[in-house]
Protein backbone atom coordinates (compact mmCIF):
# COMPACT_ATOMS: atom_id res chain seq x y z
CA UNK A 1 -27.80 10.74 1.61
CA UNK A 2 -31.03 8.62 0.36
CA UNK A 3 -29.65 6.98 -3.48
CA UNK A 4 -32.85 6.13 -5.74
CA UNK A 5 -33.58 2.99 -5.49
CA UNK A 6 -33.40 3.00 -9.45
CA UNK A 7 -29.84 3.73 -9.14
CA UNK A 8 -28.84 1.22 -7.14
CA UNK A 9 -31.22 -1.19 -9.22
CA UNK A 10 -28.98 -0.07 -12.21
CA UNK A 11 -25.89 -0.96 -11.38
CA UNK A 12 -25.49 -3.11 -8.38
CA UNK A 13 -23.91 -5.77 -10.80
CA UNK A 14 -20.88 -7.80 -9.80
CA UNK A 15 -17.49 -5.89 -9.52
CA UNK A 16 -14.00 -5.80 -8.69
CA UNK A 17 -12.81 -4.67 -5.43
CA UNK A 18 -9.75 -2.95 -7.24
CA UNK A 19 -6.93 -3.54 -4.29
CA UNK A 20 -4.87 -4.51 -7.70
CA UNK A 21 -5.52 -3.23 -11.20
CA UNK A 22 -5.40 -5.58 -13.45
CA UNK A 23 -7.75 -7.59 -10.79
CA UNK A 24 -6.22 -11.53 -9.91
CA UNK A 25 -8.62 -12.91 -12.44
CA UNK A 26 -7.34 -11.50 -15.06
CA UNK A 27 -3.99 -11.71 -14.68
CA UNK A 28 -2.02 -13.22 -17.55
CA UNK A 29 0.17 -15.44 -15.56
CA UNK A 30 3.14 -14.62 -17.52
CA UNK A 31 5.77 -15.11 -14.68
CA UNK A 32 7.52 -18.13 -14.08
CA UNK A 33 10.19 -17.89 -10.86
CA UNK A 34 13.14 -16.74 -12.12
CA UNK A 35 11.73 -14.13 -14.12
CA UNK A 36 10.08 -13.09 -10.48
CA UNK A 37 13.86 -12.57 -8.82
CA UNK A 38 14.90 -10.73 -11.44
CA UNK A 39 11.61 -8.39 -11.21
CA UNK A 40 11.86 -8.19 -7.80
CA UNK A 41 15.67 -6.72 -7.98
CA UNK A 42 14.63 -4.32 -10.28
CA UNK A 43 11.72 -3.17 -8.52
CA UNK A 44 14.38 -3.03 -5.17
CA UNK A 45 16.86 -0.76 -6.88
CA UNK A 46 14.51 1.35 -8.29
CA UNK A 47 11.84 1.60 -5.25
CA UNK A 48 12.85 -0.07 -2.09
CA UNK A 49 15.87 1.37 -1.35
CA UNK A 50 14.80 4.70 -0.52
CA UNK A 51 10.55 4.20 0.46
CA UNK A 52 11.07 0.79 1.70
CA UNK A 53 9.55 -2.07 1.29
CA UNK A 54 6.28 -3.05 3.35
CA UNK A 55 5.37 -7.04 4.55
CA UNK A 56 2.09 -8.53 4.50
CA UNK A 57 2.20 -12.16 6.40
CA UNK A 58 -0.64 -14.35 5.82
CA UNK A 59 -1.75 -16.54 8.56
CA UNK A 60 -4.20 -18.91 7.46
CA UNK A 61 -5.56 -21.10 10.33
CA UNK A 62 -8.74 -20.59 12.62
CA UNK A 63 -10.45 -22.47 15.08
CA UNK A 64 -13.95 -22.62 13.45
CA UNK A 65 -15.30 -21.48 10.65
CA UNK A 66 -16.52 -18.14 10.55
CA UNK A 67 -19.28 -18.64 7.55
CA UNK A 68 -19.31 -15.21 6.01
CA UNK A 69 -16.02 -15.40 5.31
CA UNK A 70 -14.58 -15.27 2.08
CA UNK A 71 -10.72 -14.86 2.71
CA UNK A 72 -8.30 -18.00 2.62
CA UNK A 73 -8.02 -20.17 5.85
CA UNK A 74 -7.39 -23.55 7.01
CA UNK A 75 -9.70 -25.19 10.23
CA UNK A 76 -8.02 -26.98 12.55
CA UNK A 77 -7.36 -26.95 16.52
CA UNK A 78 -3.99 -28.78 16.40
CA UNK A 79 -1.46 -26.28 16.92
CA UNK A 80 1.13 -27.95 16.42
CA UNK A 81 1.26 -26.74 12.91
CA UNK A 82 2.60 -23.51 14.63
CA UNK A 83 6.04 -23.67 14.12
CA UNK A 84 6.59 -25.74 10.87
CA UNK A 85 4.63 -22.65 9.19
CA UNK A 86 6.54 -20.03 10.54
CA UNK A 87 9.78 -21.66 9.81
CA UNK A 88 8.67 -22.18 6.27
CA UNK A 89 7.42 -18.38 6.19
CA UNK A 90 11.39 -17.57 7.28
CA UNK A 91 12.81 -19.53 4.49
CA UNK A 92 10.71 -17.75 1.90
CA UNK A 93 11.56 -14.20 3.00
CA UNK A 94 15.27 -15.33 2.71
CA UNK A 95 14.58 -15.98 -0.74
CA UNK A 96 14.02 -12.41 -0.78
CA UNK A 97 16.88 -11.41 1.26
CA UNK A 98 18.96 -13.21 -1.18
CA UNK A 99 17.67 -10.89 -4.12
CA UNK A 100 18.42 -7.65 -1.71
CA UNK A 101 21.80 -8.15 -0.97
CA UNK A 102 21.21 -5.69 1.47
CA UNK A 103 19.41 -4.87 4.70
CA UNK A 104 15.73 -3.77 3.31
CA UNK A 105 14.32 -0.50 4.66
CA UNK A 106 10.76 -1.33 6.25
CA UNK A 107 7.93 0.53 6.45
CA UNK A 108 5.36 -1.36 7.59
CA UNK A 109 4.68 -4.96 8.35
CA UNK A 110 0.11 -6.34 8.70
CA UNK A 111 0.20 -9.77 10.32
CA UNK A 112 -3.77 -11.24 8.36
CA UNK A 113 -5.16 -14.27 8.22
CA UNK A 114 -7.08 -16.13 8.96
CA UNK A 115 -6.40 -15.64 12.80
CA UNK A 116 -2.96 -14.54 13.51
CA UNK A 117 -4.00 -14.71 17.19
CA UNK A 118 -4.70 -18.43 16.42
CA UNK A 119 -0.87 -18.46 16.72
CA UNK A 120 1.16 -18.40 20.51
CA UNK A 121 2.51 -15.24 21.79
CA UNK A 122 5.44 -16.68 22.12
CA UNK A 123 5.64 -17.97 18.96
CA UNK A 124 4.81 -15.05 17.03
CA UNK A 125 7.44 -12.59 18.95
CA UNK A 126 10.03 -15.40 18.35
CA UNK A 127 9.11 -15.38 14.69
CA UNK A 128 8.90 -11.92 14.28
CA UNK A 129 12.15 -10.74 16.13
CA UNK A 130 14.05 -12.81 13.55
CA UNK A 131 12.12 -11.14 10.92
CA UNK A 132 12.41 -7.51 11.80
CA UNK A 133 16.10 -7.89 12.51
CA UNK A 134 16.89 -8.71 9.17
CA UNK A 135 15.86 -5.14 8.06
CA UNK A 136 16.53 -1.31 8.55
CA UNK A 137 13.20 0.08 10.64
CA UNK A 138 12.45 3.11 8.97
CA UNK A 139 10.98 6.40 11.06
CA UNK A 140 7.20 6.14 11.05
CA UNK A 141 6.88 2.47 10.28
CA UNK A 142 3.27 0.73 10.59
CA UNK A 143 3.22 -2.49 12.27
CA UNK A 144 -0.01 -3.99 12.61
CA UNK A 145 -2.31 -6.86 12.89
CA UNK A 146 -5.66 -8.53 12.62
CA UNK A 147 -7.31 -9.77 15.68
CA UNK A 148 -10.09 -12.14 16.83
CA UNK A 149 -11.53 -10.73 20.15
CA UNK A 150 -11.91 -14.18 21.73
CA UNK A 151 -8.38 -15.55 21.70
CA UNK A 152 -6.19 -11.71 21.69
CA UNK A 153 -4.70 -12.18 25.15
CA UNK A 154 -2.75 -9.80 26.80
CA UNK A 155 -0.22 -11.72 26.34
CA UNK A 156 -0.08 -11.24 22.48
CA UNK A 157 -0.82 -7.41 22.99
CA UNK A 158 2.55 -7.15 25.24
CA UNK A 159 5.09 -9.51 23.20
CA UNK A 160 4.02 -7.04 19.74
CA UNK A 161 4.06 -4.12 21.51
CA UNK A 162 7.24 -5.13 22.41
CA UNK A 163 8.18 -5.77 18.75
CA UNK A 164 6.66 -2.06 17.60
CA UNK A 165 3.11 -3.21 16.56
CA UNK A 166 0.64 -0.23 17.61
CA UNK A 167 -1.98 -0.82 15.26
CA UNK A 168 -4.74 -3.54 15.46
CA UNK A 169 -7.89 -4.03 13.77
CA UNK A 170 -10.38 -6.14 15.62
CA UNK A 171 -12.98 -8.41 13.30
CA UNK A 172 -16.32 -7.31 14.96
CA UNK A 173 -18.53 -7.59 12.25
CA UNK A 174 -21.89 -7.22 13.85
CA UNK A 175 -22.70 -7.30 17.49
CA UNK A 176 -26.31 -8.44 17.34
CA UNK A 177 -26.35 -11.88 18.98
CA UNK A 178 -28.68 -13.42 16.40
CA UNK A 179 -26.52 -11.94 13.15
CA UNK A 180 -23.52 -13.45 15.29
CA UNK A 181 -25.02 -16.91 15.78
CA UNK A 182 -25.96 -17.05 12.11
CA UNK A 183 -22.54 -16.76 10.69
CA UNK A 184 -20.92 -18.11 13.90
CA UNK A 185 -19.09 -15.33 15.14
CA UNK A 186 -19.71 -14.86 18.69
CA UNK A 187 -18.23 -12.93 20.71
CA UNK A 188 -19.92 -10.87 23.46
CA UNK A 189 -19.33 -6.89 23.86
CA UNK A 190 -17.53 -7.17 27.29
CA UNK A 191 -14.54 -9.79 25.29
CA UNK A 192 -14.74 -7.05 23.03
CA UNK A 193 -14.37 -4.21 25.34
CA UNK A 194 -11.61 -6.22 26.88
CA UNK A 195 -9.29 -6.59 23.96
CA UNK A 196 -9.92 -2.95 23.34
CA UNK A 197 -8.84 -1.95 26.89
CA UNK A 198 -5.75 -4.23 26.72
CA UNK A 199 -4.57 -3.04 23.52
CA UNK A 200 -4.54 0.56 25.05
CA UNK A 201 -3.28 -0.04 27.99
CA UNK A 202 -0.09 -1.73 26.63
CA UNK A 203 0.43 1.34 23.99
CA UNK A 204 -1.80 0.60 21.01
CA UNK A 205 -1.62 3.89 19.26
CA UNK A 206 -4.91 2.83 16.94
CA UNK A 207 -7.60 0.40 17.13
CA UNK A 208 -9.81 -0.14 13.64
CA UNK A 209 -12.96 -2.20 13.91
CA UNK A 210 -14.18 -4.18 10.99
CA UNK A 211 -17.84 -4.09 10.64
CA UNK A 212 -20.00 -5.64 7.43
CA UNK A 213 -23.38 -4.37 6.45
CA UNK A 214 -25.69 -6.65 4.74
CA UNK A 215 -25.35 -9.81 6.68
CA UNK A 216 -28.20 -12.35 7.92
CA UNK A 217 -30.83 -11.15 9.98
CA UNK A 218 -29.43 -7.02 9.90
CA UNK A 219 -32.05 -4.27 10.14
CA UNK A 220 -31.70 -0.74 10.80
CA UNK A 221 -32.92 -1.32 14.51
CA UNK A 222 -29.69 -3.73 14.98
CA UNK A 223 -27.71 -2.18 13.19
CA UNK A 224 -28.30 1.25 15.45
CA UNK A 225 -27.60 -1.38 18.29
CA UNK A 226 -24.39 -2.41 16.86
CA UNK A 227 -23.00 1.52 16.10
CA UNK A 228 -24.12 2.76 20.05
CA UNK A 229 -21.63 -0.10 21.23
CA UNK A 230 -19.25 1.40 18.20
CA UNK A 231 -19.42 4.77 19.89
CA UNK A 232 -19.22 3.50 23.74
CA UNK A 233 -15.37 1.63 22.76
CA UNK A 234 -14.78 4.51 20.00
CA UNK A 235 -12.02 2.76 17.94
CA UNK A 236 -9.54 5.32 15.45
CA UNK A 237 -11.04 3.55 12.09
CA UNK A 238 -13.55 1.55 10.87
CA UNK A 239 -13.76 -0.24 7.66
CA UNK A 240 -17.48 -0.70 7.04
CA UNK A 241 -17.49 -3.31 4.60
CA UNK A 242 -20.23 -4.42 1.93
CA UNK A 243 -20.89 -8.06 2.55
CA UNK A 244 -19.75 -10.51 -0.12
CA UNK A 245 -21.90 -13.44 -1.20
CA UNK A 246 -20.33 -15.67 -3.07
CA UNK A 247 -22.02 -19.22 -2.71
CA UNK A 248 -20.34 -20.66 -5.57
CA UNK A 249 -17.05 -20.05 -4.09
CA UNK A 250 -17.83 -20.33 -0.34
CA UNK A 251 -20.86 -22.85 0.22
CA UNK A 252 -20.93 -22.19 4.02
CA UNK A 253 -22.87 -18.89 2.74
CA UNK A 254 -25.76 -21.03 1.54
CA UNK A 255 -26.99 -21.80 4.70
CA UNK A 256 -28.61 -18.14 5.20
CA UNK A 257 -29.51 -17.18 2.01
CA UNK A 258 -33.13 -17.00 2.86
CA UNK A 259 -32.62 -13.99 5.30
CA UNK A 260 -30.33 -11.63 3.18
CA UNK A 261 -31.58 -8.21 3.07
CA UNK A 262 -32.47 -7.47 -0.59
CA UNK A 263 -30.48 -5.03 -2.45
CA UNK A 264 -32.04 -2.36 -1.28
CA UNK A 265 -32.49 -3.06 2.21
CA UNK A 266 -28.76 -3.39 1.99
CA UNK A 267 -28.35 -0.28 0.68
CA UNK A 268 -30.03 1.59 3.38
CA UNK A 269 -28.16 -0.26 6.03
CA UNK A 270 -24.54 1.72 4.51
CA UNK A 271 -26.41 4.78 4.68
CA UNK A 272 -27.47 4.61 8.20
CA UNK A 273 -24.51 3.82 9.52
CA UNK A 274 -22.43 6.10 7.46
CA UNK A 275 -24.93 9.23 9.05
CA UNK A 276 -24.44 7.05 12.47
CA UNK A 277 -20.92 7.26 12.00
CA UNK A 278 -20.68 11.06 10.71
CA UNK A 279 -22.89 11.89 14.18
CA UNK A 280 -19.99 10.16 15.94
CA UNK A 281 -17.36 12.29 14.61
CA UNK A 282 -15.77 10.28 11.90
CA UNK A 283 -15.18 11.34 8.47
CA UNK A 284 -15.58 9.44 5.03
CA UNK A 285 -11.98 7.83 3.53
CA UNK A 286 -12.94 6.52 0.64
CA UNK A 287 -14.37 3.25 -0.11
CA UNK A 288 -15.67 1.58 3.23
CA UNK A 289 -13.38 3.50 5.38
CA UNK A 290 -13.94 6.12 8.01
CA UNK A 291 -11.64 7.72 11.02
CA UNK A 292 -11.12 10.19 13.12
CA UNK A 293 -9.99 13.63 12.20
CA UNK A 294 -6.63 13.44 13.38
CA UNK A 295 -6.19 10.10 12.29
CA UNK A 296 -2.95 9.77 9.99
CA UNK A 297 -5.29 7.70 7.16
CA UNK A 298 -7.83 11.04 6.87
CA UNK A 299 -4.62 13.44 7.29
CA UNK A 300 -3.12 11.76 4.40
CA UNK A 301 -6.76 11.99 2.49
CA UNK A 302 -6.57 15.77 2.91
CA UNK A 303 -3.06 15.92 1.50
CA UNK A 304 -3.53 14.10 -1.30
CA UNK A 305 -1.40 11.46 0.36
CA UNK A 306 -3.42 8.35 1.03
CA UNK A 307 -1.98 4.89 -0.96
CA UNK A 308 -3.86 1.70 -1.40
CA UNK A 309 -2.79 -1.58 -2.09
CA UNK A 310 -3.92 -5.49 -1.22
CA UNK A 311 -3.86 -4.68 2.51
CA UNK A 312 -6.51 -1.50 1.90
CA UNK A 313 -5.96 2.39 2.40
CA UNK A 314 -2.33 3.27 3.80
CA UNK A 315 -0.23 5.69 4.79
CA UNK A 316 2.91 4.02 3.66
CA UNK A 317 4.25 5.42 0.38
CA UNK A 318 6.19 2.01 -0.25
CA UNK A 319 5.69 0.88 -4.11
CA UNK A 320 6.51 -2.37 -2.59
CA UNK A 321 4.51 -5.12 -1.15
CA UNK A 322 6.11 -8.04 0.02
CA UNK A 323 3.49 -11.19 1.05
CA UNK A 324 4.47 -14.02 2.70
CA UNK A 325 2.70 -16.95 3.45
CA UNK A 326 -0.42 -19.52 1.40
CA UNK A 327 -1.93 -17.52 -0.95
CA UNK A 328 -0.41 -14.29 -0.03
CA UNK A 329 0.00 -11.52 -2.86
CA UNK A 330 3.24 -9.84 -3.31
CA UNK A 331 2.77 -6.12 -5.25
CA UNK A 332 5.99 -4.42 -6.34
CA UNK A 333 4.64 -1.91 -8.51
CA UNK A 334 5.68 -3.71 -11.59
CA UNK A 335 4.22 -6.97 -11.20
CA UNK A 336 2.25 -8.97 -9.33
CA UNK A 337 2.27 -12.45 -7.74
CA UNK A 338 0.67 -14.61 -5.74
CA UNK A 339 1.68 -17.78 -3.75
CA UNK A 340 -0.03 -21.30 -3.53
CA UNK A 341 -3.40 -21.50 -1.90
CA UNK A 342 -2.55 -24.64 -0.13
CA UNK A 343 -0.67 -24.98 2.97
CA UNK A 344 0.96 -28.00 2.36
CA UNK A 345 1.47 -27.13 -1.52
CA UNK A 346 3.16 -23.96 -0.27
CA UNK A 347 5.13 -25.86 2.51
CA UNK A 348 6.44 -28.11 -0.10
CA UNK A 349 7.75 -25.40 -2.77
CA UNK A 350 9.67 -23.86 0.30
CA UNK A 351 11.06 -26.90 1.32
CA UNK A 352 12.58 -27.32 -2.03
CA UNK A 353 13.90 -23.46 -1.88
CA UNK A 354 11.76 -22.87 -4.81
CA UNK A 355 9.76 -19.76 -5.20
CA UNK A 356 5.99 -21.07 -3.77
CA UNK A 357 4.44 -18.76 -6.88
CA UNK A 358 1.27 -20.11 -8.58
CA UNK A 359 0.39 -17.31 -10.38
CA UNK A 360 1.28 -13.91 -11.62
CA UNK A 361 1.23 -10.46 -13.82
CA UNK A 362 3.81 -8.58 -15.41
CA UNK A 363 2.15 -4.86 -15.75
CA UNK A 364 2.73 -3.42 -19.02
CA UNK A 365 2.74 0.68 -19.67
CA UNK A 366 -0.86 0.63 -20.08
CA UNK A 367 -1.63 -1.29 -17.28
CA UNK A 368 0.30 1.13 -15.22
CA UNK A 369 -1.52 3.90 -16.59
CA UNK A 370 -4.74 2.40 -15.94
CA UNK A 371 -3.58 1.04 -12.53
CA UNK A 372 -2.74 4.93 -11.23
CA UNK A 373 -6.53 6.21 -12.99
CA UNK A 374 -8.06 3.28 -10.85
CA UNK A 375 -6.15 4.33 -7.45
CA UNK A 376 -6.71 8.00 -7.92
CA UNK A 377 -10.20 7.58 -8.33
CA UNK A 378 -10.11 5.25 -5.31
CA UNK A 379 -7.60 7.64 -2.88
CA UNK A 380 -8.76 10.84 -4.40
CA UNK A 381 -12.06 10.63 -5.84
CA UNK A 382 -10.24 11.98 -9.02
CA UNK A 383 -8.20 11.29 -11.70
CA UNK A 384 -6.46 12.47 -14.96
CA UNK A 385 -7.38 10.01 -17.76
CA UNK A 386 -5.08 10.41 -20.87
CA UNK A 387 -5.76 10.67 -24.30
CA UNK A 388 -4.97 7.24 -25.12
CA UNK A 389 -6.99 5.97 -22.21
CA UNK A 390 -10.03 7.65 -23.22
CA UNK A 391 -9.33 6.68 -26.78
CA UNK A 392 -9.92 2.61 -25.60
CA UNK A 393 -12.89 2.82 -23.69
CA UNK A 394 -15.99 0.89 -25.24
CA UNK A 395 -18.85 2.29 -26.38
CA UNK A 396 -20.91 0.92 -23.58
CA UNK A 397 -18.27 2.13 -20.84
CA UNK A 398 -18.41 6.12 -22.81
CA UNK A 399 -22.13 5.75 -22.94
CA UNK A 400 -22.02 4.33 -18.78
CA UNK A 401 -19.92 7.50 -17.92
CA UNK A 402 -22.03 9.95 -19.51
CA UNK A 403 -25.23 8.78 -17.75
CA UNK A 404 -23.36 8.62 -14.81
CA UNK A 405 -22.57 12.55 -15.08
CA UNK A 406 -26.36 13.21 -15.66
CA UNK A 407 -27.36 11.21 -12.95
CA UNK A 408 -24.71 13.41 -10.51
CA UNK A 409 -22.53 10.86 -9.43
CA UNK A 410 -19.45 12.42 -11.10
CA UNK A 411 -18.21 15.22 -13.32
CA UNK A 412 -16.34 15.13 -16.26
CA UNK A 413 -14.59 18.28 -17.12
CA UNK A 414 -11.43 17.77 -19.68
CA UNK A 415 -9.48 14.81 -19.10
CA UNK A 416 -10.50 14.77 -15.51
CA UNK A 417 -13.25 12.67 -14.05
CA UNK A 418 -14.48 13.53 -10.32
CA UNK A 419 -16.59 11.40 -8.41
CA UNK A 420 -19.13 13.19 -6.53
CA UNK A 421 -20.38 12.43 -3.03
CA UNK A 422 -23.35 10.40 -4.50
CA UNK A 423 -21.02 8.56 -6.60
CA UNK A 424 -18.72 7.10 -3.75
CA UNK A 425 -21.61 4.14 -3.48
CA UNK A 426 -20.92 3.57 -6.99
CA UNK A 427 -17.08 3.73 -6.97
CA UNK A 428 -16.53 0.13 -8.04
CA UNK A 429 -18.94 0.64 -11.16
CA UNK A 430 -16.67 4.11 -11.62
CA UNK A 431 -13.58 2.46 -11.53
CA UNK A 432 -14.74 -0.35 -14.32
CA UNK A 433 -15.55 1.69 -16.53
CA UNK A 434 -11.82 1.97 -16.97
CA UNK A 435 -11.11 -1.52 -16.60
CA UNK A 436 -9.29 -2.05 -20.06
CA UNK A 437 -8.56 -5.66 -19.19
CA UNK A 438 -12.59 -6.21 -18.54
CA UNK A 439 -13.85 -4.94 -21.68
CA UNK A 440 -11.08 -6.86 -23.63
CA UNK A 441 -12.96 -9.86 -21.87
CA UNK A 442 -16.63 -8.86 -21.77
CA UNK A 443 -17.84 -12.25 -23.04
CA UNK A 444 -16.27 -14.09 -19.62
CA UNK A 445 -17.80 -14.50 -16.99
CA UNK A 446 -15.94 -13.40 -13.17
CA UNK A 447 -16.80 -14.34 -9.90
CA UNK A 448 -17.01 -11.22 -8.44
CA UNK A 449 -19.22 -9.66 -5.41
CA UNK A 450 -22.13 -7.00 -6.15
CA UNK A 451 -20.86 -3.17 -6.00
CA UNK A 452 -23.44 -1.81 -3.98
């Protein structure tokens, strides 16, 4: 589908990514650590014990410096850091064990980092072992992880397969040499095509490749390049993501400003490799995401199934989110909280068997309404806005939506708004529209990444 360029002149303007509604920067931070055990339990009794609970474990270190990369990580070759780390990651989920009382019911565990490979096989099954012991595997669990081509050995592949990991997502990014070079990421197709073939041939059940559009030095001519290797490995998923720059918050992006494509450019770059990808046989999930047909994430699209939380689209229908590790985000429906940034901040707090929390959110009712019109819009390209919902929006956001209708990229009809095919580009804008917390705060400014 060509979008005017008008459109995308309109309202590629900086916006949230909505994995949480109310977004991190706006959180009110009204948690302090005991109130946090006390949510927890309740969110337990009234979720967990039947759905589950589901683990994301943040591991933070890499090698080098990736310099696109806007996620939290620590640089550093010295492995010995290894096992001080995971030991203190053990002592926080007893915390949480504590609060259970019980064996927890899990449904899926996503090992992120950073580069999780950065850490030993070895030391990652022993780790983990202890980990999943402590809970109740439930039928259909998820266990996956995020891997760096160069340094996912067989090695790792066998000791999680072992454990019940199937899943992995490789980062690929681009595989033009040039685009690689420029945000030093290199890693050849045949160490790609070698990670892939391992991870299959020890039982890997699905394989997602993360790619970015709009990085240094893209064109449609590489980008074609990049999506014929795509098609030659032919992964389960790919999340094609919009590239984020954000110099003020990650300098190493400065360094390549000069060859950006321009908004426009970018643009065009999603389009042709959504129509690359539709050729190949995968079909649209939402935001970023494609699969296969008979993958479980489009199978739960078509039932009106698929869930999203910090991790992305999922399967699992766990209200909870457990996160472990620096700067890891715990969601458990009712609140939200997030650990210390630093390493050795985090390490401390854990030493001292206090709760490593820097920051938080305590949802209220509207939040929660708001929260499930953002995630239906985002899972189901529709949503039920109430009365009282409508009844808040601003006059700018009212007067947003109805051009938005005229323009085609969604349809209001009652209390229901449907986005349209055009207006998946423009779901972020779509979904602020009923940011409540935004509007309350119009006259701050947020460092967020352009929608489009």
């Amino acid at each position: 589908m060509t979008i005017q360029p008008e459109l995308i002149q309109k309202y590629n303007s900086p916006a949230p990514r909505y994995t949480s509604y109310p977004t991190v920067p706006l959180w009110e931070n009204n948690i302090q650590p005991n109130h946090w055990s006390q949510l927890v339990d309740q969110a337990f009794q009234i979720y967990g014990k039947e759905e589950g609970i589901s683990l994301y474990i943040h591991l933070p270190f890499c090698e080098s410096l990736c310099t696109y990369c806007g996620c939290n990580k620590r640089i550093t070759k010295n492995h010995d850091i290894e096992n001080p780390y995971l030991e203190s990651l053990l002592k926080e989920w007893e915390n949480y064990l504590n609060i259970f009382h019980e064996k927890p019911k899990l449904a899926a565990i996503h090992l992120g980092g950073g580069t999780p490979t950065f850490f030993s096989a070895e030391n990652l099954f022993t780790f983990l072992k202890k980990l999943i012991e402590s809970c109740e595997i439930l039928p259909g669990k998820e266990f996956s992880f995020e891997g760096h081509p160069n340094n996912t050995s067989i090695e790792h592949l066998k000791k999680l397969a072992e454990l019940g990991f199937d899943r992995v997502s490789f980062g690929i990014q681009d595989f033009d040499l040039l685009v690689q070079k420029t945000i030093n990421r290199i890693q050849p197709f045949e160490r790609v095509q070698e990670a892939v073939e391992n991870a299959r041939s020890v039982g890997f059940k699905s394989i997602n490749f993360d790619l970015i559009y709009g990085l240094p030095y893209q064109n449609e001519e590489t980008l074609s390049c990049t999506f014929e290797a795509v098609q030659e490995l032919k992964p389960d998923r790919i999340a094609f993501y919009s590239y984020a720059h954000v110099p003020t918050s990650f300098p190493a992006q400065r360094s390549y400003e000069s060859h950006l494509p321009n908004e426009i450019e970018k643009r065009s770059l999603y389009e042709l490799g959504k129509s690359l990808l539709i050729e190949m046989g995968y079909t649209e999930i939402g935001m970023d995401h494609f699969a296969l047909p008979k993958d479980p994430l489009n199978l739960a699209r078509q039932s009106g199934k698929l869930h999203r939380n910090f991790m992305g689209y999922t399967t699992s229908k766990s209200k909870i989110l457990i996160g472990l590790g620096a700067s890891s985000i715990s969601d458990i429906y009712i609140a939200y909280a997030q650990n210390q940034k630093s390493v050795e901040l985090y390490q401390n707090e854990i030493s001292k068997a206090n709760w490593p929390i820097v920051k938080g959110h305590s949802l209220t009712e509207e939040d929660l309404l708001v929260k499930e019109i953002i995630l239906d819009l985002i899972c189901k390209q529709a949503a039920f806005v109430p009365v009282n919902i409508w009844s808040q929006l601003s006059d700018s956001s009212l007067e947003n939506l109805r051009d938005m209708e005229i323009e085609g990229m969604i349809n209001i009809m009652g209390k229901t708004i449907q986005i349209t095919e055009l207006g998946i580009a423009f779901i972020r804008i779509i979904c602020m529209q009923f940011d409540l917390r935004l509007q309350h705060r119009q006259e701050e400014v947020f460092s967020f990444s352009k929608a489009i």
